[in-house]
Protein backbone atom coordinates (compact mmCIF):
# COMPACT_ATOMS: atom_id res chain seq x y z
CA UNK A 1 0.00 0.00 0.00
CA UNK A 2 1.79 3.24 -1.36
CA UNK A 3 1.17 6.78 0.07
CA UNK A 4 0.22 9.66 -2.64
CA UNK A 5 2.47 12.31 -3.32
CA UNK A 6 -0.26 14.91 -1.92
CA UNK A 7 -0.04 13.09 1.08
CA UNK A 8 3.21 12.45 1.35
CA UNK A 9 3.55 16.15 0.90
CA UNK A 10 1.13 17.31 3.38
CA UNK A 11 2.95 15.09 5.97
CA UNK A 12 6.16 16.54 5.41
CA UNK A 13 4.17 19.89 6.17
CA UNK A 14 3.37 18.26 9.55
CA UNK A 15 6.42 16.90 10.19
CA UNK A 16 8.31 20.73 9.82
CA UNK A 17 5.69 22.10 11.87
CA UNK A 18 6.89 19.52 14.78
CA UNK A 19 10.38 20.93 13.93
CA UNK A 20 10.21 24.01 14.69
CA UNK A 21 7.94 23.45 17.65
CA UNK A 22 10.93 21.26 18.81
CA UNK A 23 13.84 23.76 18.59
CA UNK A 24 11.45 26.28 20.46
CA UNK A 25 10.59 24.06 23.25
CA UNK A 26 14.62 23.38 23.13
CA UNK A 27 15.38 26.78 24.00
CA UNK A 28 13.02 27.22 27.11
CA UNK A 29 16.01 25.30 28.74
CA UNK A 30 13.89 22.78 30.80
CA UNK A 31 12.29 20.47 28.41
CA UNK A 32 14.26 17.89 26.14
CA UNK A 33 11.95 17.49 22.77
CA UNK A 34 13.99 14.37 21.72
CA UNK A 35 11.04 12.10 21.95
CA UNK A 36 9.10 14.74 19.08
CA UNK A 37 11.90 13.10 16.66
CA UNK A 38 9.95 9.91 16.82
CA UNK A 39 6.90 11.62 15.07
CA UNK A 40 8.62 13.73 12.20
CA UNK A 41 9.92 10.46 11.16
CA UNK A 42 7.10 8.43 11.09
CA UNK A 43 5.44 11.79 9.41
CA UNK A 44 8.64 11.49 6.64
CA UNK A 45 8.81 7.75 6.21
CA UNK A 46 6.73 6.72 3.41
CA UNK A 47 6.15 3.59 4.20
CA UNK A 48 4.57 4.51 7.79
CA UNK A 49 1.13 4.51 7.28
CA UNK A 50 -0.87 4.99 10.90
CA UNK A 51 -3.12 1.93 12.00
CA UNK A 52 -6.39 2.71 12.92
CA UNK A 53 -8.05 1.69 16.24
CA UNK A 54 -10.16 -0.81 14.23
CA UNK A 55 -6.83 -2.13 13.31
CA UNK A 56 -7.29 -1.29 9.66
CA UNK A 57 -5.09 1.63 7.33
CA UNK A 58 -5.74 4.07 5.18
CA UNK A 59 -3.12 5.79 3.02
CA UNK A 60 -4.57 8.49 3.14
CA UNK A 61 -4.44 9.13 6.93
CA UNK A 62 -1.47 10.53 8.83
CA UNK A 63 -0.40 10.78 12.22
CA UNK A 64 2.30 10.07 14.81
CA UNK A 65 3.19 8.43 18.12
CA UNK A 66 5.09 10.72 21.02
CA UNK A 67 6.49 8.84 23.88
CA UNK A 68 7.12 9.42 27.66
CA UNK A 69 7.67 13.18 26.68
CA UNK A 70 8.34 15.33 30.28
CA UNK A 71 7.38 18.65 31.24
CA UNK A 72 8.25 20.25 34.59
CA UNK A 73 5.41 21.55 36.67
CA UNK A 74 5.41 24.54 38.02
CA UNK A 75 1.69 24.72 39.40
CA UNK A 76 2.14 23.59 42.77
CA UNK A 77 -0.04 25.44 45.03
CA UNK A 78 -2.25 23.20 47.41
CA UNK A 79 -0.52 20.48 46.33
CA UNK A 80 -1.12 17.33 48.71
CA UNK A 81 -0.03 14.94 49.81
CA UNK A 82 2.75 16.95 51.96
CA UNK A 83 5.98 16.71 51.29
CA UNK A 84 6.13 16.34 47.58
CA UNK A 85 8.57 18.55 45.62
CA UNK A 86 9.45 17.65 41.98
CA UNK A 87 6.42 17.40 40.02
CA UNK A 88 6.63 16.25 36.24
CA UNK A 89 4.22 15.50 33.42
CA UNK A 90 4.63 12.22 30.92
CA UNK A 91 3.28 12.65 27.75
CA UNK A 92 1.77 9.79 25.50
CA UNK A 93 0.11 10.19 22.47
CA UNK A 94 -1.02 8.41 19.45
CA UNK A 95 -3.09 10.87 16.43
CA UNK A 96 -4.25 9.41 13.72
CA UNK A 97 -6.26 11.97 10.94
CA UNK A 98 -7.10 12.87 7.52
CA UNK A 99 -5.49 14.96 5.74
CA UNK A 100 -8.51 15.40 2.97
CA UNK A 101 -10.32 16.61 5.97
CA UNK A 102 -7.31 19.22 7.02
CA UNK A 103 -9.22 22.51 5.77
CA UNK A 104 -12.96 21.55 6.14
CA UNK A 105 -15.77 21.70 9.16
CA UNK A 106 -15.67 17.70 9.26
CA UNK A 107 -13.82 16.10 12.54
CA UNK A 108 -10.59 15.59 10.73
CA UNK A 109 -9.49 13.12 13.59
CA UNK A 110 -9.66 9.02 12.94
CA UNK A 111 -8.06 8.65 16.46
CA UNK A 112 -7.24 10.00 19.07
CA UNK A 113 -5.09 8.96 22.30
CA UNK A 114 -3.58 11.70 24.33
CA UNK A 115 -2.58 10.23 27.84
CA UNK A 116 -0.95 12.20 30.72
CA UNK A 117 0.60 10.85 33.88
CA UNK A 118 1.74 13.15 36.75
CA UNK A 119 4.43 11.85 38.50
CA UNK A 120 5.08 13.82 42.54
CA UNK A 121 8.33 12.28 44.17
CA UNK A 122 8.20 13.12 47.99
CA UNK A 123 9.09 9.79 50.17
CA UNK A 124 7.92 7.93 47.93
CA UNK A 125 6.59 8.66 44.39
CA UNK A 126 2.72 9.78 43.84
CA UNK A 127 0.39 9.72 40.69
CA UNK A 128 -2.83 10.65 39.25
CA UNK A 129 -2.93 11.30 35.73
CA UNK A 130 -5.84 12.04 32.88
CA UNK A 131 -6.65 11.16 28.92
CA UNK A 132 -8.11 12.79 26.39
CA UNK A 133 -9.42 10.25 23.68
CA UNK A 134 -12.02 9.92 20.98
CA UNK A 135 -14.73 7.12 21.59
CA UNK A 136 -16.44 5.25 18.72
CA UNK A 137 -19.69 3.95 18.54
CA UNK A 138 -19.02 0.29 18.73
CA UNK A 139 -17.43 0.81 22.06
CA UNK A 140 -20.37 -0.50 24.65
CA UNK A 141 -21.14 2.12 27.45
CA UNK A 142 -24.26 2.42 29.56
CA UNK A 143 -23.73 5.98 30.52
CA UNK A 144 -23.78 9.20 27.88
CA UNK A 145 -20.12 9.13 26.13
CA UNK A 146 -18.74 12.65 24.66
CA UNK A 147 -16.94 11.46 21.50
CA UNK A 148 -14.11 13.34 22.70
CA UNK A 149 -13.90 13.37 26.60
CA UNK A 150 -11.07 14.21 29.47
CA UNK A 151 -11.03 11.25 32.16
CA UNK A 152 -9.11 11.68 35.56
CA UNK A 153 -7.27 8.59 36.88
CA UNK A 154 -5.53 8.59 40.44
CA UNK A 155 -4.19 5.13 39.22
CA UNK A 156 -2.95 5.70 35.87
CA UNK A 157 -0.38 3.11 35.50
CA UNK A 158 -3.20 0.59 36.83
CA UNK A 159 -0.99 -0.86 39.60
CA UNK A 160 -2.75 -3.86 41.64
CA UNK A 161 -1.73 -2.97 44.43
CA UNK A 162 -2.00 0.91 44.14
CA UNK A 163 -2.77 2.84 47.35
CA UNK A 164 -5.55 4.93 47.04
CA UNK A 165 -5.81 6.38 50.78
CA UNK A 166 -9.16 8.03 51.03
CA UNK A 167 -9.19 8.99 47.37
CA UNK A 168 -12.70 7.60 45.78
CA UNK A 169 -12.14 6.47 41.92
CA UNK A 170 -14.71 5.95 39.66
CA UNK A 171 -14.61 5.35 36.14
CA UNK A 172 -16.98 8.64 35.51
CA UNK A 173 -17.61 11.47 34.42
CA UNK A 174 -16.48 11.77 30.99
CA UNK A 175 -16.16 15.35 30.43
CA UNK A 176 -16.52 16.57 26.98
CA UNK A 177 -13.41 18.27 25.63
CA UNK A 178 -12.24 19.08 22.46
CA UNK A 179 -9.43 17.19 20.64
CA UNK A 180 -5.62 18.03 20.29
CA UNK A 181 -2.83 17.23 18.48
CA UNK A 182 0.68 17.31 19.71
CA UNK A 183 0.80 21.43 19.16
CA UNK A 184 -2.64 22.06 20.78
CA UNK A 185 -1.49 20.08 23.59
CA UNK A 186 1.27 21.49 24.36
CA UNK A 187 -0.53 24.94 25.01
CA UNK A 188 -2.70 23.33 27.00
CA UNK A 189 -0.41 20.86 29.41
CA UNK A 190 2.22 24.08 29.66
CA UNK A 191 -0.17 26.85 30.28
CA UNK A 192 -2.03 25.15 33.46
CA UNK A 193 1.57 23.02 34.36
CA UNK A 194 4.03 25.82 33.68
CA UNK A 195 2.42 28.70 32.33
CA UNK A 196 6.22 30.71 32.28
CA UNK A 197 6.96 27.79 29.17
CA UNK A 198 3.52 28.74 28.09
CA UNK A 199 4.19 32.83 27.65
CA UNK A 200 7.44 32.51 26.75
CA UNK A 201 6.01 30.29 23.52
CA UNK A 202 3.66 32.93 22.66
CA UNK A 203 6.26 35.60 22.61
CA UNK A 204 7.59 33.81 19.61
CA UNK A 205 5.24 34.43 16.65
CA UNK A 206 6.17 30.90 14.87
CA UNK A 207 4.56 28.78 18.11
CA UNK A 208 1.73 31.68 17.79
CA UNK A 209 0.83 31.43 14.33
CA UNK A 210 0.76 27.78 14.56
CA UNK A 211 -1.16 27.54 17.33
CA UNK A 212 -3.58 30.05 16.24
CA UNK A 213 -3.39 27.50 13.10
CA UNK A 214 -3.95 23.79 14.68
CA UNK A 215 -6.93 25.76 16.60
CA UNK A 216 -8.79 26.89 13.01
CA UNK A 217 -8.20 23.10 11.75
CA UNK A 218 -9.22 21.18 15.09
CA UNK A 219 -11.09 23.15 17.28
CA UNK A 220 -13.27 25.15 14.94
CA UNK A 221 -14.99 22.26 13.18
CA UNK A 222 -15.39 20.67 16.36
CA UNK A 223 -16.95 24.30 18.12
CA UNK A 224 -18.88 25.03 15.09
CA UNK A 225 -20.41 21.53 15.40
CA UNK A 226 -21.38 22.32 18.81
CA UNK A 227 -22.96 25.40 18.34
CA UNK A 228 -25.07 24.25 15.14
CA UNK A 229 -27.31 22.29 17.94
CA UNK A 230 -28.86 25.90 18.38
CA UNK A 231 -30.27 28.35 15.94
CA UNK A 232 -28.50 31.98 16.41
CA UNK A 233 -27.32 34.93 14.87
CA UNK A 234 -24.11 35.86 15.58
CA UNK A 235 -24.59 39.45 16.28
CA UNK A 236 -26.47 38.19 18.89
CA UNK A 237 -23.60 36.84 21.19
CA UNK A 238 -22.84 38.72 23.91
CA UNK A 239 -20.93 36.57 26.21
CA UNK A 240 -17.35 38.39 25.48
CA UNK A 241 -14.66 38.35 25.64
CA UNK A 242 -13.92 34.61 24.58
CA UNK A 243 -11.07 34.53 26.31
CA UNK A 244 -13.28 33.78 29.41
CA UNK A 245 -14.70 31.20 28.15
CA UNK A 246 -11.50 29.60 26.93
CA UNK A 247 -8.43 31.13 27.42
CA UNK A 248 -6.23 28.89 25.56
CA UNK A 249 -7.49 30.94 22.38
CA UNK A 250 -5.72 33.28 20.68
């Protein structure tokens, strides 16, 4: 199974857009983007073509795997239990999209698996963790299931013999969130984890511009297809600035 040269082309797009997102997240000093490096070349190499959750592929798809990428939190206000002092995020991710749905209103995402652990070390280490995924309709569920949804887990590794105190887990709610890709989610993780990483991004106009860009391709389909539940004219909106409503916008 070949990939086109369109595709082929719009993945090398991709793939210099994780470049440059690299060598800027290089210079904030405190984050190593080696693991992005595993994406641009799956984005390069032709013969990578992503595998679908069904298990299937489509050559016209693209995406990437990140692995065990770290941040550094700085966000650590009320932070319990006592005693903890190094906090760090670890990114894993698997997208899978297509591109013939890039630059339309369509959900341009065929999969989605964005997984965070955070990792405390006091005397001795402490978890919770969340995911961000996209369900499908074969998946069986008795309760309502956003099709893209945030989960918390205070066990994310799954450990048998995990102690949960006098934490309460349950597999619920799903909260209804919109997708991201690597870019998007980097906003996000750094701007509530270590919002200084966060400005210092947007005072370069490359992260800006593509930000502003991976929100017109990802979010806007999926907040247009929100708001098309309700009749309205937009003149008639008066709940501004948006920034309130979601400040990662810009």
């Amino acid at each position: 199974m070949s990939v086109s040269k369109h595709t082929m082309h719009f993945r090398e797009s991709r793939a210099s857009e994780l470049e440059l997102i690299a060598k800027l997240l290089n210079k904030t000093g405190s984050i190593n983007s080696y693991p992005i490096f595993n994406a641009i070349n799956q984005l390069k190499n032709p013969n990578y073509i992503p595998t679908l959750k069904d298990g299937s592929v489509n050559p016209e798809c693209w995406g990437y795997e990140i692995e065990d990428f770290i941040i550094p939190v700085e966000t650590l206000k009320h932070i319990k239990p006592d005693g903890i002092k190094n906090v760090e995020l670890i990114l894993n991710m698997k997208i899978v999209a297509n591109y013939k749905e890039w630059k339309t209103l369509s959900d341009p995402l065929c999969d989605l698996n964005f997984k965070v652990v955070i990792r405390g070390v006091g005397e001795q280490p402490c978890y919770s963790g969340f995911h961000i995924d996209k369900h499908f309709d074969g998946e069986m569920s008795i309760e309502p299931h956003p099709i893209y949804h945030l989960q918390y887990s205070s066990n994310p590794y799954k450990e048998e013999g995990f102690d949960y105190g006098r934490t309460l887990s349950l597999d619920t709610p799903r909260i209804m969130h919109y997708p991201m890709d690597f870019i998007l989610g980097i906003g996000f993780l750094t701007s509530n984890y270590s919002p200084s990483i966060f400005y210092n991004l947007l005072d370069d106009g490359t992260f800006t511009n593509l930000y502003r860009e991976y929100q017109e391709r990802i979010w806007k389909p999926f907040s247009h297809s929100l708001a098309d539940h309700w009749a309205f004219n937009k003149g008639d909106i008066v709940w501004k600035p948006t920034a309130t409503l979601c400040p990662y916008l810009i």
